[in-house]
Protein backbone atom coordinates (compact mmCIF):
# COMPACT_ATOMS: atom_id res chain seq x y z
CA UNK A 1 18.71 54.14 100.97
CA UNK A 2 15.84 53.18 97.99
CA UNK A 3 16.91 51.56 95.03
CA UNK A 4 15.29 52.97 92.02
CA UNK A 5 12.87 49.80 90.57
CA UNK A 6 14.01 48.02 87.34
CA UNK A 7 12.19 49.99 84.49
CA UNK A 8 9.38 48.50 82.81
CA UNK A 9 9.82 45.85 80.23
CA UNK A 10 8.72 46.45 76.62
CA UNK A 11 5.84 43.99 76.52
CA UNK A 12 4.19 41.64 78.57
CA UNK A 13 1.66 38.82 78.73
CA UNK A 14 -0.53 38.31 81.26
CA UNK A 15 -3.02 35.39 80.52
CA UNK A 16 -4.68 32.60 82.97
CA UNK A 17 -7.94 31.63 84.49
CA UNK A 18 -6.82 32.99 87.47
CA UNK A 19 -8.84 36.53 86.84
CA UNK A 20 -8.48 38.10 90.47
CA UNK A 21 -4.27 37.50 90.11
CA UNK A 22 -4.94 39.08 86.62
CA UNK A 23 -6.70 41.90 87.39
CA UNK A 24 -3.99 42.79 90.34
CA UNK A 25 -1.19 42.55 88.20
CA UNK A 26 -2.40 44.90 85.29
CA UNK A 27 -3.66 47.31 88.46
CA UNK A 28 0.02 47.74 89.62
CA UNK A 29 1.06 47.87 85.70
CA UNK A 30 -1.18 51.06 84.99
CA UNK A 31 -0.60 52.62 88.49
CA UNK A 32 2.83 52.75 87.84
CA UNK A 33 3.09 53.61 84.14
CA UNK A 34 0.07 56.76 85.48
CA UNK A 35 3.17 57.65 87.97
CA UNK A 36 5.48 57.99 85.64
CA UNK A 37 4.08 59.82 82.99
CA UNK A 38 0.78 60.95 84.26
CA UNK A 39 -0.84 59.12 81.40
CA UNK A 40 -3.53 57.00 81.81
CA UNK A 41 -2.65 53.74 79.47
CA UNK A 42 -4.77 52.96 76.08
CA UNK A 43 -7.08 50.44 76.69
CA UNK A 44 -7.79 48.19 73.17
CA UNK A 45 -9.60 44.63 72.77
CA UNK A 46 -8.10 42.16 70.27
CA UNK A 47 -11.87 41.10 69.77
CA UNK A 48 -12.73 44.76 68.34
CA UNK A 49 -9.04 46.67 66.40
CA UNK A 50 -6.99 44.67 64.50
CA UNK A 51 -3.32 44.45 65.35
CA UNK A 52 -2.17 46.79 62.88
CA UNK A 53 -3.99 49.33 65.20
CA UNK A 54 -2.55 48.56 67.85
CA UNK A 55 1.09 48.51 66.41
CA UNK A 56 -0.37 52.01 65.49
CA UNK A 57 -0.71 52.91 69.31
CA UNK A 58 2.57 51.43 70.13
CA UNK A 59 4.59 53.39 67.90
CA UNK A 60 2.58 56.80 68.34
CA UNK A 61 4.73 59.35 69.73
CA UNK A 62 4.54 60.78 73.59
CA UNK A 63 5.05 63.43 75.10
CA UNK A 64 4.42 62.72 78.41
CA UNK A 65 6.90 60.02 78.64
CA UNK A 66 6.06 56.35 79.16
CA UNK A 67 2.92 54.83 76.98
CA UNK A 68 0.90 51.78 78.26
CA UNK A 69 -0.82 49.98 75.92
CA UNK A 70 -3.22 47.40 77.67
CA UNK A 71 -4.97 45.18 74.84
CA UNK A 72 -7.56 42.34 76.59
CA UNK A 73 -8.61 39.52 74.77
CA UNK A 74 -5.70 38.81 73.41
CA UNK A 75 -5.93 35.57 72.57
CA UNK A 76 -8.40 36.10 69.87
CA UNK A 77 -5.89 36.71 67.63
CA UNK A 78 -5.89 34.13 65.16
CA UNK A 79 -1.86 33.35 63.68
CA UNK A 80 -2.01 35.72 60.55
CA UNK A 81 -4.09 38.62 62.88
CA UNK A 82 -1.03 38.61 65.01
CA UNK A 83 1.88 38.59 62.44
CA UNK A 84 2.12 42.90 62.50
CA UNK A 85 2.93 42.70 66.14
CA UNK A 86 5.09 39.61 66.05
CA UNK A 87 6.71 41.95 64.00
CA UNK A 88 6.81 45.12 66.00
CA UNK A 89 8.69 42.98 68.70
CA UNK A 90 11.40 42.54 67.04
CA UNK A 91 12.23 46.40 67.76
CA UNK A 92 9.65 47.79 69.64
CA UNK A 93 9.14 51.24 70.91
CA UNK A 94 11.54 52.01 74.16
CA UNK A 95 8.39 54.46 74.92
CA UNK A 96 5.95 52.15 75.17
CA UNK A 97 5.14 49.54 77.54
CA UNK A 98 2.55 47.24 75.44
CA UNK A 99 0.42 44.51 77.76
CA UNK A 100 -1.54 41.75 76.65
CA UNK A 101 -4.52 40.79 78.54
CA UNK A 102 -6.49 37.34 78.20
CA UNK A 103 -8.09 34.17 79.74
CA UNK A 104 -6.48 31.60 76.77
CA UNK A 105 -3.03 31.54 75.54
CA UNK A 106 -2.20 33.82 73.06
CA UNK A 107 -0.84 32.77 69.94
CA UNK A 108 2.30 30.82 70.47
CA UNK A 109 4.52 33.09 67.98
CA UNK A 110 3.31 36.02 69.73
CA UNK A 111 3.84 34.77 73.34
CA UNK A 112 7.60 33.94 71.84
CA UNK A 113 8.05 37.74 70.38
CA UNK A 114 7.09 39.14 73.82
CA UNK A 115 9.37 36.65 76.17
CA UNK A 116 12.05 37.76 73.64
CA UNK A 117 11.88 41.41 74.94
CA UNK A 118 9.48 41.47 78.09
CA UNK A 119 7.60 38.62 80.40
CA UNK A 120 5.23 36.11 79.88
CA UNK A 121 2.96 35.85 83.13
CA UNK A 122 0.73 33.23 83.33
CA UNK A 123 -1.52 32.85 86.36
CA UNK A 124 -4.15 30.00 86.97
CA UNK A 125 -3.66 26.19 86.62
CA UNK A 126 -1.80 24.24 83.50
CA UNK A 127 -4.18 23.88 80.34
CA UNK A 128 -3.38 20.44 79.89
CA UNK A 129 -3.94 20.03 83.45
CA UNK A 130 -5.80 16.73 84.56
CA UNK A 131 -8.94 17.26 86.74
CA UNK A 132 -7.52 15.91 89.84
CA UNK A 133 -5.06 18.74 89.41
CA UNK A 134 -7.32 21.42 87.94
CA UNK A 135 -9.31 20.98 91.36
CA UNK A 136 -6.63 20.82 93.44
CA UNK A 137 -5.15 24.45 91.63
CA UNK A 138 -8.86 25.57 92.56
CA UNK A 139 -9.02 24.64 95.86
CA UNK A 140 -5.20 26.02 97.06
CA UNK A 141 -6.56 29.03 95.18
CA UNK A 142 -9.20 29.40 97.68
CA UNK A 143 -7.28 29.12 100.23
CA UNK A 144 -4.40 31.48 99.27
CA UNK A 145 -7.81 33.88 98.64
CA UNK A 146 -9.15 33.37 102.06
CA UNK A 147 -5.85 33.82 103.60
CA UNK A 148 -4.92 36.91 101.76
CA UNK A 149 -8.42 38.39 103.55
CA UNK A 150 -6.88 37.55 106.76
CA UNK A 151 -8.95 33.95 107.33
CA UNK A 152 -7.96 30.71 107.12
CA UNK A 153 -9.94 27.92 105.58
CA UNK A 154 -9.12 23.96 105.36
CA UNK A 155 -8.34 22.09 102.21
CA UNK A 156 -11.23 19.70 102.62
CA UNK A 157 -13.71 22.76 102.81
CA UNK A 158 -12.03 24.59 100.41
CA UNK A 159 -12.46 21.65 98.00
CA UNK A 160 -16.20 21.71 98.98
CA UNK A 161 -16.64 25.37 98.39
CA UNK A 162 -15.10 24.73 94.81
CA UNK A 163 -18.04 22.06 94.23
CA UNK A 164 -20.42 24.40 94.95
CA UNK A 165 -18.80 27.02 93.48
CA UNK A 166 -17.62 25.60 90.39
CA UNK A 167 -14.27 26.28 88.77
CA UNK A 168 -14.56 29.93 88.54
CA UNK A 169 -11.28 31.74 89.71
CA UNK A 170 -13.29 35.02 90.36
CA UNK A 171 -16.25 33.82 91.45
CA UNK A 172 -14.19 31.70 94.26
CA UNK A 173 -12.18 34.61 95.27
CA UNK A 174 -15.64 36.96 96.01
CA UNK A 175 -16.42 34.12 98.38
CA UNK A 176 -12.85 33.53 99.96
CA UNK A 177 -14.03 37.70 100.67
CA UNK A 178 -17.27 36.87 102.22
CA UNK A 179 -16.40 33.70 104.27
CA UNK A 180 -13.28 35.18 106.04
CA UNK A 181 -15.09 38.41 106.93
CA UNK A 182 -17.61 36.67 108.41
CA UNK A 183 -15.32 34.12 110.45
CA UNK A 184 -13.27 37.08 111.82
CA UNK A 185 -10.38 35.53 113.63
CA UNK A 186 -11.83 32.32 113.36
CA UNK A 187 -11.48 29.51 111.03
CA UNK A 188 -14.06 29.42 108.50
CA UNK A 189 -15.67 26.15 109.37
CA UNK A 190 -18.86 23.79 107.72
CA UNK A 191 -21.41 25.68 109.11
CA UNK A 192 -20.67 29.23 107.65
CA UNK A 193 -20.04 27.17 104.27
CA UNK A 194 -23.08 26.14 104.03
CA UNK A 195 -24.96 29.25 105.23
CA UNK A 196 -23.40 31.49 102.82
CA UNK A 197 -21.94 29.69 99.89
CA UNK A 198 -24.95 28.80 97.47
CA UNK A 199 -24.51 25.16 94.99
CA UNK A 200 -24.50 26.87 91.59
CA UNK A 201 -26.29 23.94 89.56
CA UNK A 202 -24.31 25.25 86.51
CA UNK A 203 -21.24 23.87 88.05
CA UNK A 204 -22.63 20.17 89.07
CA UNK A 205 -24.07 19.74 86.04
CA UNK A 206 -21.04 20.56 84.28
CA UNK A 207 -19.25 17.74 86.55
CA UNK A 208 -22.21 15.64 85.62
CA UNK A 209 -21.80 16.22 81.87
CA UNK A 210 -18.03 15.82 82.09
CA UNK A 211 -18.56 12.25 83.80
CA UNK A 212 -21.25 11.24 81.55
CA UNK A 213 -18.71 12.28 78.58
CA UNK A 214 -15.93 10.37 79.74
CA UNK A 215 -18.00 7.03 80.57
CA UNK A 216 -17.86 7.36 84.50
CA UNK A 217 -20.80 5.63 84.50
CA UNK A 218 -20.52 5.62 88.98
CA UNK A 219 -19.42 8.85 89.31
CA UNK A 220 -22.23 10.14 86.85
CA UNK A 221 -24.73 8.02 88.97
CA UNK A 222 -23.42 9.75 92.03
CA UNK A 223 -23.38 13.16 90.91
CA UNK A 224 -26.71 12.78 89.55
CA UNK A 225 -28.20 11.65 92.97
CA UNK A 226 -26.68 14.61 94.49
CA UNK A 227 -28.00 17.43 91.56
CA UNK A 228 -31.69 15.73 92.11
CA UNK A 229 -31.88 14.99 95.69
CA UNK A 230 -30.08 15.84 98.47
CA UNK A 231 -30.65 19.12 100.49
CA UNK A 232 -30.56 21.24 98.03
CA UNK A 233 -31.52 19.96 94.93
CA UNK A 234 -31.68 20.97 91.30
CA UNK A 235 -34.92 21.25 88.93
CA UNK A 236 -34.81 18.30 86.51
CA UNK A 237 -35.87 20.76 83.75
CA UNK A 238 -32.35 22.67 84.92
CA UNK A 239 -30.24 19.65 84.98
CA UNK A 240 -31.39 18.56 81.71
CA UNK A 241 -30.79 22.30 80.50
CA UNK A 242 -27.28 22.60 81.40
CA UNK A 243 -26.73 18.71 79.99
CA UNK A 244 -28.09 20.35 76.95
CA UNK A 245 -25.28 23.18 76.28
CA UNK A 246 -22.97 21.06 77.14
CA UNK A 247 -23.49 18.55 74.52
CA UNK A 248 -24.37 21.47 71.69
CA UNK A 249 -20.94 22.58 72.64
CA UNK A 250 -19.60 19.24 72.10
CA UNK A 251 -21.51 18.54 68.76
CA UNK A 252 -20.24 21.88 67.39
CA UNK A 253 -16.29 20.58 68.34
CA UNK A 254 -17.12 17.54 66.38
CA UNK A 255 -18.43 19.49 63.20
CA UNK A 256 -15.89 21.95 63.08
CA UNK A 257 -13.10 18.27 62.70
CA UNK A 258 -9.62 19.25 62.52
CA UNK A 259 -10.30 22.84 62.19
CA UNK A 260 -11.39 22.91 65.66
CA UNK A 261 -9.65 25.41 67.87
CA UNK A 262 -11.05 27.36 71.14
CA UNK A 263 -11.13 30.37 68.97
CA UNK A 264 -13.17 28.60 66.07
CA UNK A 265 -15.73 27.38 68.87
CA UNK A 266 -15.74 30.08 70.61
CA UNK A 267 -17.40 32.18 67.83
CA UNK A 268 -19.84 28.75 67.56
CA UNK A 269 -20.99 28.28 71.15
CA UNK A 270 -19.55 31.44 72.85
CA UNK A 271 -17.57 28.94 75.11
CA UNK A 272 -14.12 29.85 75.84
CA UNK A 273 -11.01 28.72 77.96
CA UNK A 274 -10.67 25.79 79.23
CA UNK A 275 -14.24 24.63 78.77
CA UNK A 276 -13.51 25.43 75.14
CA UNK A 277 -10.41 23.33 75.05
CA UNK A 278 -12.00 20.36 77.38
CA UNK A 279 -15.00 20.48 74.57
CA UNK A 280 -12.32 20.16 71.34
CA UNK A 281 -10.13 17.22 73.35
CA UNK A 282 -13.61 15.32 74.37
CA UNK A 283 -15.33 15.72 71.04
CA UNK A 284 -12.02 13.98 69.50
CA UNK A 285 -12.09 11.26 71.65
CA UNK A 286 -15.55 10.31 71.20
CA UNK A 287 -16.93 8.36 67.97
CA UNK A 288 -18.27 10.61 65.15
CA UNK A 289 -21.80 12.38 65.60
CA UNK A 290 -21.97 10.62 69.54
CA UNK A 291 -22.42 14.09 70.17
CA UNK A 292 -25.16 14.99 67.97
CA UNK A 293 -27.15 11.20 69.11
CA UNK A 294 -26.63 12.33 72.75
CA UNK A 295 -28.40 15.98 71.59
CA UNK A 296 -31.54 14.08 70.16
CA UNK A 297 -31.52 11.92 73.47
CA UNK A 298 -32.13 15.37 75.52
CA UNK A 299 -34.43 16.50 73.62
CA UNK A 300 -36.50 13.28 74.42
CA UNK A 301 -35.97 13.74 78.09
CA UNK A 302 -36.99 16.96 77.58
CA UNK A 303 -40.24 15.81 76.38
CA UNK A 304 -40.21 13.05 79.23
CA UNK A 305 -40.18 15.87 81.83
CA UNK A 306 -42.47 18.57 80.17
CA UNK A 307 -45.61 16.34 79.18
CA UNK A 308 -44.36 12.58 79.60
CA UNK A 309 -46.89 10.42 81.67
CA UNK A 310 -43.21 8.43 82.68
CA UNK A 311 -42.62 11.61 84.89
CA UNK A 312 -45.59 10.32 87.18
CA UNK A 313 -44.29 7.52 87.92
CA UNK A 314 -43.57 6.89 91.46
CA UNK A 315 -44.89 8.24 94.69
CA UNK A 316 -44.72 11.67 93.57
CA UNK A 317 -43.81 13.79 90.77
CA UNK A 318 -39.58 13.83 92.24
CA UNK A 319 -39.72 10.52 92.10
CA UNK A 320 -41.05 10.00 88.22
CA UNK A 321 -38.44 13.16 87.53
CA UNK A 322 -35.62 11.14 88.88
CA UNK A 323 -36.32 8.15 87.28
CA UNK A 324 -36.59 9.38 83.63
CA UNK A 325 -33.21 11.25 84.80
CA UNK A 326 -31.54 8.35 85.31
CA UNK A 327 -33.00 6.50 82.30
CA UNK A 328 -31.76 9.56 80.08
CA UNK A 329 -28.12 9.13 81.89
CA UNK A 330 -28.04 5.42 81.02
CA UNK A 331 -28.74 6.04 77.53
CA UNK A 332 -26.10 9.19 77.22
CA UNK A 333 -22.99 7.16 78.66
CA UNK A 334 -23.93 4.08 76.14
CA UNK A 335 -24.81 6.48 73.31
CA UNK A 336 -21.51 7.99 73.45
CA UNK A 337 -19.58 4.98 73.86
CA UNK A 338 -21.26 3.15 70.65
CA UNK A 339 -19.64 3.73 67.09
């Protein structure tokens, strides 16, 4: 005999980088709440309606029975922005099933109100994670991913598909997809990595800025060597590009001092998350304006590789490129290190 499932909570929260895991869970959410009351749930962004509007839709009456209210972006809600529905927890409607969506954390008073009557689901690796364990989160993810298409993949090329990949829950998951359908009831193995899962320089240059930022002066050599050689490298131009944003991102968490938050640089630089938070912790740590110096340095390499005659020197143009690469990375990691 069945046994009828537990009704649906009040409120949840269901916020990580782990966007595939996400996506799933709010799926079964609405499929459910559309089988019970043949309503399809309200969907509201915390980025557009204020919470007051969305208390609003909570407490509206229905007639069809149970109300979801799915509201993404949640964590854009600064502390005061949230207070209504902090307060609308405290005796919410029995008719409504209210969801909050996001990538971040939402406010901590908020997260509270709904554990008080609902759950708090968080999918995707610590926050305050190290990197070790960031990539380690990453690459199980992959293989979870790989396995849930049927495949299997080992940890040492599932950490090497997360290099070239990049730290992108979603974006890993698309290729767990592609790489098990195309090993069938094989393993995946080195070959079909490399045939089908393309470097995306974004991602090595954001290892290369993270070294450069925390004065890994070998590691920053190493990943360098690898963005401009190898077999498959990266434009210079690109490199110095990506270096670029970085290091605007990280001058903005300096300027913005103690009234730095993700959602304060987010509205700056458009970076969110973890990159966000990685920015804010980094731009403490490192000496007033270092960020700023490092900016001006970039721009000079920029020159150096546009119209420089330094990026001639050598035995070919690579060569000259590499060089004033390398000069630019020496000056960044003492730059940032001086006070």
């Amino acid at each position: 005999m069945s046994q009828a499932r537990e009704p649906l909570k009040p409120a949840y929260a269901i916020w990580g980088e782990d966007r595939p895991k996400i996506e799933r869970a709010v799926a079964r959410l609405s499929t459910r709440a559309l089988a019970e009351s043949g309503m399809p749930p309200d969907q509201l962004s915390a980025g557009l309606v204020p919470a007051t509007e969305v208390v609003g839709a909570c407490e509206a009456l229905s007639f069809g029975g149970l109300r979801l209210v799915i509201v993404r972006e949640a964590d854009e809600w600064k502390a005061d922005e949230a207070a209504p529905l902090v307060r609308y927890l405290a005796a919410p409607n029995p008719a409504t099933c209210l969801a909050l969506v996001s990538t971040g954390a939402p406010f901590q008073r908020l997260l509270a109100a709904v554990g008080a009557v609902g759950d708090v689901l968080h999918f995707g690796p610590d926050p305050k994670a190290k990197r070790g364990d960031r990539a380690r989160w990453f690459a199980d993810h992959l293989v979870g991913e790989v396995h849930r298409h049927g495949g299997q993949i080992s940890q040492p090329l599932a950490r090497e598909v997360v290099r070239r990949v990049g730290e992108d829950a979603m974006a890993l998951s698309q290729e767990a997809g592609k790489l098990a359908a195309c090993a069938g009831d094989a393993p995946v193995d080195r070959e079909m990595v490399e045939a089908l899962v393309l470097a995306a320089p974004e991602a090595r240059t954001y290892e290369l800025a993270d070294a450069i930022t925390g004065g890994e002066a070998a590691r920053a050599f190493d990943l360098l060597a690898d963005l401009a050689g190898g077999g498959d490298p990266t434009a210079p131009i690109v490199i110095q590009m990506g270096l670029a944003r970085h290091f605007r991102t990280l001058a903005a968490a300096q300027a913005l001092g103690v009234e730095a938050t993700p959602e304060a640089l987010e509205r700056l630089t458009g970076a969110r998350g973890y990159p966000a938070q990685k920015a804010i912790e980094q731009g403490r740590a490192l000496p007033p304006g270092a960020a700023s110096r490092a900016l001006v340095r970039l721009a000079a390499l920029e020159l150096d590789l546009r119209v420089s005659a330094l990026g001639d020197l050598g035995r070919s143009r690579e060569d000259g490129e590499r060089f004033v690469l390398e000069m630019a990375a020496r000056d960044l990691l003492g730059l940032l290190r001086a006070r």
